[in-house]
N, C-alpha and C. Protein backbone atom coordinates (compact mmCIF):
# COMPACT_ATOMS: atom_id res chain seq x y z
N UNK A 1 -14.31 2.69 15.29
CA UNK A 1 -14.37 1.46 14.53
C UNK A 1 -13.16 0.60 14.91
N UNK A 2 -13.61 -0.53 15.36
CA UNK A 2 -12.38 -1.70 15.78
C UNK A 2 -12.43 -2.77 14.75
N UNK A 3 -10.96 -2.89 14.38
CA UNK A 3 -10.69 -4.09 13.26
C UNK A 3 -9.88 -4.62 13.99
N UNK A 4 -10.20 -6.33 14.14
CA UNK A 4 -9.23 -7.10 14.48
C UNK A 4 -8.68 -8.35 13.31
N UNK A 5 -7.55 -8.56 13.35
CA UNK A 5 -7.30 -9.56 13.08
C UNK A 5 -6.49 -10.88 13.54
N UNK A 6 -6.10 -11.95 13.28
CA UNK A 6 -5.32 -12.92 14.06
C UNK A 6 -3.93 -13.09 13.16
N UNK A 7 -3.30 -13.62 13.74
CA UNK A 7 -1.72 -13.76 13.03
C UNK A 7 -1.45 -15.05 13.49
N UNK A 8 -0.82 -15.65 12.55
CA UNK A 8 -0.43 -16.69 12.68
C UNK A 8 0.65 -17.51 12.46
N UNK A 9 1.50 -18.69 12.16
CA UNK A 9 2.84 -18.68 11.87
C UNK A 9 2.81 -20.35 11.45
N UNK A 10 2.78 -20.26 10.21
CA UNK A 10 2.06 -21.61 9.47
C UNK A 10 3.90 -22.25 9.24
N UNK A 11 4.82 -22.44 9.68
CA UNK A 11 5.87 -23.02 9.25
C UNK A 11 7.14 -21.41 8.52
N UNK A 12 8.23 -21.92 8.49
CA UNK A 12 9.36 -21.52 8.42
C UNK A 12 9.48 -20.19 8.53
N UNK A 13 9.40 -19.23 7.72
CA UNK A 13 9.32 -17.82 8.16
C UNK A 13 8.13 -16.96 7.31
N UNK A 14 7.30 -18.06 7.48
CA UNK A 14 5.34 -17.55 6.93
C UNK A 14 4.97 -17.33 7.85
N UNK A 15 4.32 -15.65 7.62
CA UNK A 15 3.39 -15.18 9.13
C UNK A 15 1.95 -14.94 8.02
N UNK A 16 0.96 -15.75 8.28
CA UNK A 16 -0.14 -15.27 8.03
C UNK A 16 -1.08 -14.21 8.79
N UNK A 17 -2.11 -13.57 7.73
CA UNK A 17 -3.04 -12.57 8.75
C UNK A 17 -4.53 -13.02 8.34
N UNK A 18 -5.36 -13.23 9.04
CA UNK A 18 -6.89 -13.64 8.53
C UNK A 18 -7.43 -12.37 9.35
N UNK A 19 -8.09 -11.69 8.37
CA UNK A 19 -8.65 -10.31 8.34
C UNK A 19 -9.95 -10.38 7.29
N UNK A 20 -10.89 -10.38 7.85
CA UNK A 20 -11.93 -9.60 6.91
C UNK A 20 -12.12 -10.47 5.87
N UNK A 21 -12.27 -12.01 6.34
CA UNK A 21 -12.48 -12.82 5.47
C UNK A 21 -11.52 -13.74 4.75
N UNK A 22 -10.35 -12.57 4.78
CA UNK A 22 -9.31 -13.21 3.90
C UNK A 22 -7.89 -13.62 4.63
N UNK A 23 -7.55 -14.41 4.27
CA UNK A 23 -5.76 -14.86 4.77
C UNK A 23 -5.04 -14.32 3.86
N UNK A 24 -3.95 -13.58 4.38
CA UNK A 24 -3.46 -12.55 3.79
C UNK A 24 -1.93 -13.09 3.93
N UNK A 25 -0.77 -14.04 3.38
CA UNK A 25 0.06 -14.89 2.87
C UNK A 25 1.21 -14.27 3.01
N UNK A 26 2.55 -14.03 4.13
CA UNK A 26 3.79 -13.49 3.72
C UNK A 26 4.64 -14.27 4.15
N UNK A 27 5.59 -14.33 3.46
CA UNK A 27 6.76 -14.95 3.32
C UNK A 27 7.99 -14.02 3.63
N UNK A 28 9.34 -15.24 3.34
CA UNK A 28 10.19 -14.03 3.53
C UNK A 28 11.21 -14.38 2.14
N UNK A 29 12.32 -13.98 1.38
CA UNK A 29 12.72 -14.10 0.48
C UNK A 29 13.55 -15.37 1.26
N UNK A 30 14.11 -16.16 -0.14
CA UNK A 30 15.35 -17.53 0.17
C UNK A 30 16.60 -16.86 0.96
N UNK A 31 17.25 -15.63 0.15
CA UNK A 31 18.36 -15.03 0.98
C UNK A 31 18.11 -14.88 2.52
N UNK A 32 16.45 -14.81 2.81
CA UNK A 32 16.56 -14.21 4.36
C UNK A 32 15.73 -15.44 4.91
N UNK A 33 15.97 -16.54 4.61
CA UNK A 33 15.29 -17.94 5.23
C UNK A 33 14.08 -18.36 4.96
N UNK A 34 13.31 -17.49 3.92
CA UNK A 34 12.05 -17.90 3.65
C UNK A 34 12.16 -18.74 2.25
N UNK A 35 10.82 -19.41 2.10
CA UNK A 35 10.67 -19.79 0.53
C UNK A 35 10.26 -19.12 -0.46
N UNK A 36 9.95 -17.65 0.00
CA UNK A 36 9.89 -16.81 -1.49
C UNK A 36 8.38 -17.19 -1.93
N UNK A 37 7.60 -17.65 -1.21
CA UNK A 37 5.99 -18.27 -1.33
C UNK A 37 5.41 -16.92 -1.72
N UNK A 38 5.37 -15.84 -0.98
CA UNK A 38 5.12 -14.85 -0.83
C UNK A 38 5.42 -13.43 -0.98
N UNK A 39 4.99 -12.40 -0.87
CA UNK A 39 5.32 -11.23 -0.70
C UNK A 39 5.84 -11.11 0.73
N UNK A 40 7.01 -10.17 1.04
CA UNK A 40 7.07 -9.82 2.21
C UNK A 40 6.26 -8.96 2.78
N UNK A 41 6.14 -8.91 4.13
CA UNK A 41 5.14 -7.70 4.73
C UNK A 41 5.16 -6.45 4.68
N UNK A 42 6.74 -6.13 4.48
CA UNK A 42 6.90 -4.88 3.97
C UNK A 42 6.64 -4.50 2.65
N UNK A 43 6.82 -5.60 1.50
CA UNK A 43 6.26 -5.53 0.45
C UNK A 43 4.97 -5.45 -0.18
N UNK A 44 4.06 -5.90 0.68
CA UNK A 44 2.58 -5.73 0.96
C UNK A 44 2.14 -4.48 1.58
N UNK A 45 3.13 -3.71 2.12
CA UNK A 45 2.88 -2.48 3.25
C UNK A 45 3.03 -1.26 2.07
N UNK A 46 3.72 -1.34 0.88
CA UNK A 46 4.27 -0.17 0.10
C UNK A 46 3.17 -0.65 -1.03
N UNK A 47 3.05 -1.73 -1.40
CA UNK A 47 1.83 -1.95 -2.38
C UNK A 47 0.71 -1.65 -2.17
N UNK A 48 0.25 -1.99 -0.86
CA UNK A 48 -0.87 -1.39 -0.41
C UNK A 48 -1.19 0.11 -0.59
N UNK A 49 -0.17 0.95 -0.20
CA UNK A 49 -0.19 2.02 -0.64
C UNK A 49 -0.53 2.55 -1.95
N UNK A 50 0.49 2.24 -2.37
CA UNK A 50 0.61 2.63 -4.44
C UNK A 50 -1.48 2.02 -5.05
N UNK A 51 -1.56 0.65 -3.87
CA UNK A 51 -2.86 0.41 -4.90
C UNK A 51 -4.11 1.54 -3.91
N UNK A 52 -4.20 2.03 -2.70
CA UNK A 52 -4.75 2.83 -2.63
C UNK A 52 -4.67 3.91 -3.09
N UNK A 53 -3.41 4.77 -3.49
CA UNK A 53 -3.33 6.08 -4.35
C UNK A 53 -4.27 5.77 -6.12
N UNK A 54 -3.87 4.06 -5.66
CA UNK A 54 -4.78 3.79 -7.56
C UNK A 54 -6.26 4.31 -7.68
N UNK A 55 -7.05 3.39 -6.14
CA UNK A 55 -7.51 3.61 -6.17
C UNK A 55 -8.89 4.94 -5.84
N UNK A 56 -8.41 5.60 -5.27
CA UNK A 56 -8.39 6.54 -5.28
C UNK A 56 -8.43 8.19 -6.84
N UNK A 57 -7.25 7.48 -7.51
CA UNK A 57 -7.23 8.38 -9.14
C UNK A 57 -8.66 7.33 -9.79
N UNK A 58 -9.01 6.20 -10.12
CA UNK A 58 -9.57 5.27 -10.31
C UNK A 58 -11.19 6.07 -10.08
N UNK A 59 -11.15 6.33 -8.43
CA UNK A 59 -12.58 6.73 -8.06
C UNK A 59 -12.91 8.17 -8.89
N UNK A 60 -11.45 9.21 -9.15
CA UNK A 60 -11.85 10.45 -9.56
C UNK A 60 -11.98 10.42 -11.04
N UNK A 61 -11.57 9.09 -11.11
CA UNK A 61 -11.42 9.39 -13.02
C UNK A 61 -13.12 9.22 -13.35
N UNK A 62 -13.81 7.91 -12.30
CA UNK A 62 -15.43 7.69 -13.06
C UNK A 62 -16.39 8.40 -12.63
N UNK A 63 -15.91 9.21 -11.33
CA UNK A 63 -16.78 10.55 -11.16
C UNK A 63 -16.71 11.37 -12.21
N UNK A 64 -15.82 11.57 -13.08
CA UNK A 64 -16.04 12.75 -13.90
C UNK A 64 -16.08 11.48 -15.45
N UNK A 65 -16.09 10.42 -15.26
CA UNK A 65 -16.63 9.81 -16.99
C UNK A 65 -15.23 10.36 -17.47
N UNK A 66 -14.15 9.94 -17.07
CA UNK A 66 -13.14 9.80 -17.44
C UNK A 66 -12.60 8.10 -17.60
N UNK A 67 -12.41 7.92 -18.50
CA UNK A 67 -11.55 6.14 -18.86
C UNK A 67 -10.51 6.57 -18.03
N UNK A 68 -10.25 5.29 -16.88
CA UNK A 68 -9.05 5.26 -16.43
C UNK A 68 -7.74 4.66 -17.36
N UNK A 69 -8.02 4.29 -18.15
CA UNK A 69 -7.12 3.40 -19.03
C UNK A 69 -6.48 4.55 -19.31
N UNK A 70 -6.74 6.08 -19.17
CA UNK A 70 -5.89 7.27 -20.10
C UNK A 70 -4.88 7.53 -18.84
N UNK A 71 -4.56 6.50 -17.74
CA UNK A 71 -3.51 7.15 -16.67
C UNK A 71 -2.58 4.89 -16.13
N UNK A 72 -1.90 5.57 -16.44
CA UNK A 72 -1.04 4.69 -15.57
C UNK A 72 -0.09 5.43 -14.61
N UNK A 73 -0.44 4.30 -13.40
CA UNK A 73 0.55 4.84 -12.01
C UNK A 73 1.58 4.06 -11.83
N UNK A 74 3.02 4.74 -11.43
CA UNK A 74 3.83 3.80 -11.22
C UNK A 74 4.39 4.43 -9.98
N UNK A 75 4.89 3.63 -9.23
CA UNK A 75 5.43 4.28 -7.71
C UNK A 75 7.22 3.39 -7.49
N UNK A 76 7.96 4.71 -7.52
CA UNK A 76 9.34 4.69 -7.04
C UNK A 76 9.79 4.30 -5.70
N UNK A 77 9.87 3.60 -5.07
CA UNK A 77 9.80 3.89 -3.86
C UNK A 77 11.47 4.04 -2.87
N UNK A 78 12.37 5.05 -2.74
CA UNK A 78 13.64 5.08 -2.59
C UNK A 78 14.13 5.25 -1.31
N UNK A 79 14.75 4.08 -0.68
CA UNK A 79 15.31 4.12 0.44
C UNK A 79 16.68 4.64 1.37
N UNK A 80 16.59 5.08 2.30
CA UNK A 80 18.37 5.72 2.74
C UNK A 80 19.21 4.59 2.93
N UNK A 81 20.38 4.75 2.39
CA UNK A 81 21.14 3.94 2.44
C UNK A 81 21.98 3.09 3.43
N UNK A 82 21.81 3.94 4.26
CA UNK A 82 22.85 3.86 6.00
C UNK A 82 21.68 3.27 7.15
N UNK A 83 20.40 3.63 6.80
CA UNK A 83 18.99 3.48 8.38
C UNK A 83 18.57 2.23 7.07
N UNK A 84 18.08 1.87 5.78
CA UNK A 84 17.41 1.14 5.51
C UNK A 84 15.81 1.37 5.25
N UNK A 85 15.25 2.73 5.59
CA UNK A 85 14.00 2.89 5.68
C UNK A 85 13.78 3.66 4.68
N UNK A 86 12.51 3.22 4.20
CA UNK A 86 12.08 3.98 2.43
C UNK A 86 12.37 6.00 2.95
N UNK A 87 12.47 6.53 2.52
CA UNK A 87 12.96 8.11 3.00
C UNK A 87 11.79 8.49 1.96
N UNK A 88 11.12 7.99 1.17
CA UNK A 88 10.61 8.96 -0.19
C UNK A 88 9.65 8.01 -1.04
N UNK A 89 8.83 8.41 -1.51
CA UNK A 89 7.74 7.65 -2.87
C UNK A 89 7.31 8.39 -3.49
N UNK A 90 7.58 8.63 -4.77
CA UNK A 90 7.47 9.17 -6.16
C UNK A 90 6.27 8.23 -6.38
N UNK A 91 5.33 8.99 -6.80
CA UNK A 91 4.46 8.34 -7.09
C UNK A 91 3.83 9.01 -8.56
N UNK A 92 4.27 8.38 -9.86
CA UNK A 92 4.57 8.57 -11.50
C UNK A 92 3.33 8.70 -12.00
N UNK A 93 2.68 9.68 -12.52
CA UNK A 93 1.05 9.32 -13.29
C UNK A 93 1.53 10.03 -14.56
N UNK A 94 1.40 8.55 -15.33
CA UNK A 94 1.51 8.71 -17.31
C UNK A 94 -0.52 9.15 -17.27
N UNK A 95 -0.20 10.47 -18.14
CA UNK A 95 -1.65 11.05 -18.70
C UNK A 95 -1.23 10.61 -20.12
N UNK A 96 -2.59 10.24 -20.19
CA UNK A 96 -2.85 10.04 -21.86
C UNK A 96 -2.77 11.71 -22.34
N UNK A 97 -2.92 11.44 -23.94
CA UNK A 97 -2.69 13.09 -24.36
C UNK A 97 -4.58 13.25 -24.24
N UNK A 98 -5.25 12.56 -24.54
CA UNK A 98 -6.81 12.92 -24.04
C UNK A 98 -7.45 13.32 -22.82
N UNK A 99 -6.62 12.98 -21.65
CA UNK A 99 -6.75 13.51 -20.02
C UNK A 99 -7.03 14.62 -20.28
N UNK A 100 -8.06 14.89 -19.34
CA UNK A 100 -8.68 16.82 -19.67
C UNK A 100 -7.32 17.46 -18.84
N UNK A 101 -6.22 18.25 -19.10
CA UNK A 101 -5.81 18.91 -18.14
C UNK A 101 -6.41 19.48 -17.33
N UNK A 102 -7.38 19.88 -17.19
CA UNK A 102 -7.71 20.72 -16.41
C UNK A 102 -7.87 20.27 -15.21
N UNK A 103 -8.20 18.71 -15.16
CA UNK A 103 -8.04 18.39 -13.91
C UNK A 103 -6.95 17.19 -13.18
N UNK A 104 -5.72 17.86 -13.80
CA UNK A 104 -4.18 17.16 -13.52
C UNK A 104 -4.24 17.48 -11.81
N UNK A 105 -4.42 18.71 -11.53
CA UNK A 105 -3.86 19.12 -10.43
C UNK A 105 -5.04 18.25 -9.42
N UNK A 106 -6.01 18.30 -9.57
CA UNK A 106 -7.62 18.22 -8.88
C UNK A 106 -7.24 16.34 -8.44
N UNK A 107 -6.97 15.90 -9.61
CA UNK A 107 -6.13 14.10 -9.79
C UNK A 107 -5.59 13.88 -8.31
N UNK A 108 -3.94 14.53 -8.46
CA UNK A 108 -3.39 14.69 -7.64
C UNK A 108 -4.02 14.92 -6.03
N UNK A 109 -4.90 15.89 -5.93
CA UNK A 109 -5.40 16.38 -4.42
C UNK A 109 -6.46 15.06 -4.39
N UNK A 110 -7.12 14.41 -4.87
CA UNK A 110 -7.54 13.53 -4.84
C UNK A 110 -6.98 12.60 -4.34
N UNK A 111 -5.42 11.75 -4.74
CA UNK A 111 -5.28 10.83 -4.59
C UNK A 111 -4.60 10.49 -3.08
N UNK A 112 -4.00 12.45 -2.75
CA UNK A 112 -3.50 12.69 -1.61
C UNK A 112 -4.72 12.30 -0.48
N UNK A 113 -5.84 12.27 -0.64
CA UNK A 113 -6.95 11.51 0.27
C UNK A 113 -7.14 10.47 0.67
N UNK A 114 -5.76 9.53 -0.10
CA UNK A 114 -5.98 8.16 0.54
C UNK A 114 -5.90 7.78 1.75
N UNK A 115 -6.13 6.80 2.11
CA UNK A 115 -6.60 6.65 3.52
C UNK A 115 -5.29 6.17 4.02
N UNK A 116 -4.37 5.76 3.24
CA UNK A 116 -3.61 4.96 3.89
C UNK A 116 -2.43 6.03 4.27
N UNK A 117 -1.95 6.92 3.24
CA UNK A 117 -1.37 8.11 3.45
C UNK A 117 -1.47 9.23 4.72
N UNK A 118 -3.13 9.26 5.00
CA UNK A 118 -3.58 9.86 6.04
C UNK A 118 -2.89 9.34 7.30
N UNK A 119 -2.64 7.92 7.74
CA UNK A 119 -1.90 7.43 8.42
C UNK A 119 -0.70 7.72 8.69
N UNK A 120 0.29 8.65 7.87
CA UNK A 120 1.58 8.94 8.09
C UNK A 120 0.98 9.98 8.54
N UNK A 121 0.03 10.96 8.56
CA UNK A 121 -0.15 12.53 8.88
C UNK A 121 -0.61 12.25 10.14
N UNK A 122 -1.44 11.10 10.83
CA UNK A 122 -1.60 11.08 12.28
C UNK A 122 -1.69 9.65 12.48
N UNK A 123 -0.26 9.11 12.46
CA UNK A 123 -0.24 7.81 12.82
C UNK A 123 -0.23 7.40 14.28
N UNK A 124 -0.81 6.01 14.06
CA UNK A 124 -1.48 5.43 14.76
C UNK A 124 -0.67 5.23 16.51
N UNK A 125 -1.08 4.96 17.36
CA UNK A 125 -0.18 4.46 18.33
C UNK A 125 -0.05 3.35 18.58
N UNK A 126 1.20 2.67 19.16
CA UNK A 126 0.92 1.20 19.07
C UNK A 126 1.21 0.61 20.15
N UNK A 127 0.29 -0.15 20.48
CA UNK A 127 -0.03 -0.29 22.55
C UNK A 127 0.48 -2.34 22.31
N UNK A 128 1.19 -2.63 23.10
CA UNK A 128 1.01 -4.47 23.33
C UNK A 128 0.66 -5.06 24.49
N UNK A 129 0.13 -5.74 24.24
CA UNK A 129 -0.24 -6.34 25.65
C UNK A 129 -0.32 -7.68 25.72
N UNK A 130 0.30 -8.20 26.85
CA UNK A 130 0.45 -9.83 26.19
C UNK A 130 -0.59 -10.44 27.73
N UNK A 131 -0.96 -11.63 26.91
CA UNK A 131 -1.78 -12.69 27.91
C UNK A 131 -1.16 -13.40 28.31
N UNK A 132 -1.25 -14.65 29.37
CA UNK A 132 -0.50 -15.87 29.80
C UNK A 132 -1.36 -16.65 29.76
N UNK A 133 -1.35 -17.71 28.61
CA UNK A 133 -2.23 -18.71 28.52
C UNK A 133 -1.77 -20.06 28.84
């Protein structure tokens, strides 16, 4: 399966992505020359995550006729101090006291199926190739 998308660079330090219908909007913060319009890309890169682990608990909660409303997720995400690169993500699930325990652990192996996670276990390679137009 091939996904492409285009990138683009609409003014000051906005890189857009039109993917799959949608233009997908990043900016960079005021401290680092942007207008703060946006999320950064890296900030979109760790959210993306946290909302696939959502979704994911989300899919296991209405397979079993579980209310998702009985779980909130919250994700830590903690970086090394000296390289700059996230080292770690805690990823927090508040159970209601009505959550069946029984399937706390089952939750969990579930959410470890996300797709996007799978990507750190056999990530991708990354090839460039430039044109002369």
């Amino acid at each position: 399966m091939n996904m492409n998308m285009e990138i683009h660079f609409p003014g000051g330090r906005k890189v857009y992505s039109d993917y799959k219908g949608f233009t997908i909007k990043t900016d960079q913060s005021k401290a680092d020359g942007g207008d703060n319009s946006a999320s950064t890309p890296s900030d979109l890169f760790f959210a993306a995550i946290g909302a696939c682990m959502g979704l994911y608990a989300l899919d296991f909660c209405k397979r079993r006729k579980i209310d998702p409303g009985q779980l909130k997720l919250s994700v830590e995400v903690q970086s090394h101090d000296k390289i700059r690169l996230v080292e770690k993500m805690i990823f927090n699930i508040d159970l209601a006291p009505e959550f069946p325990q029984k399937y706390t652990s089952a939750l969990i192996r579930s959410m470890k199926l996300c797709y996007l996670k799978k990507h750190f276990e056999y990530p991708p390679q990354f090839e460039f190739v430039t044109h002369q137009k």
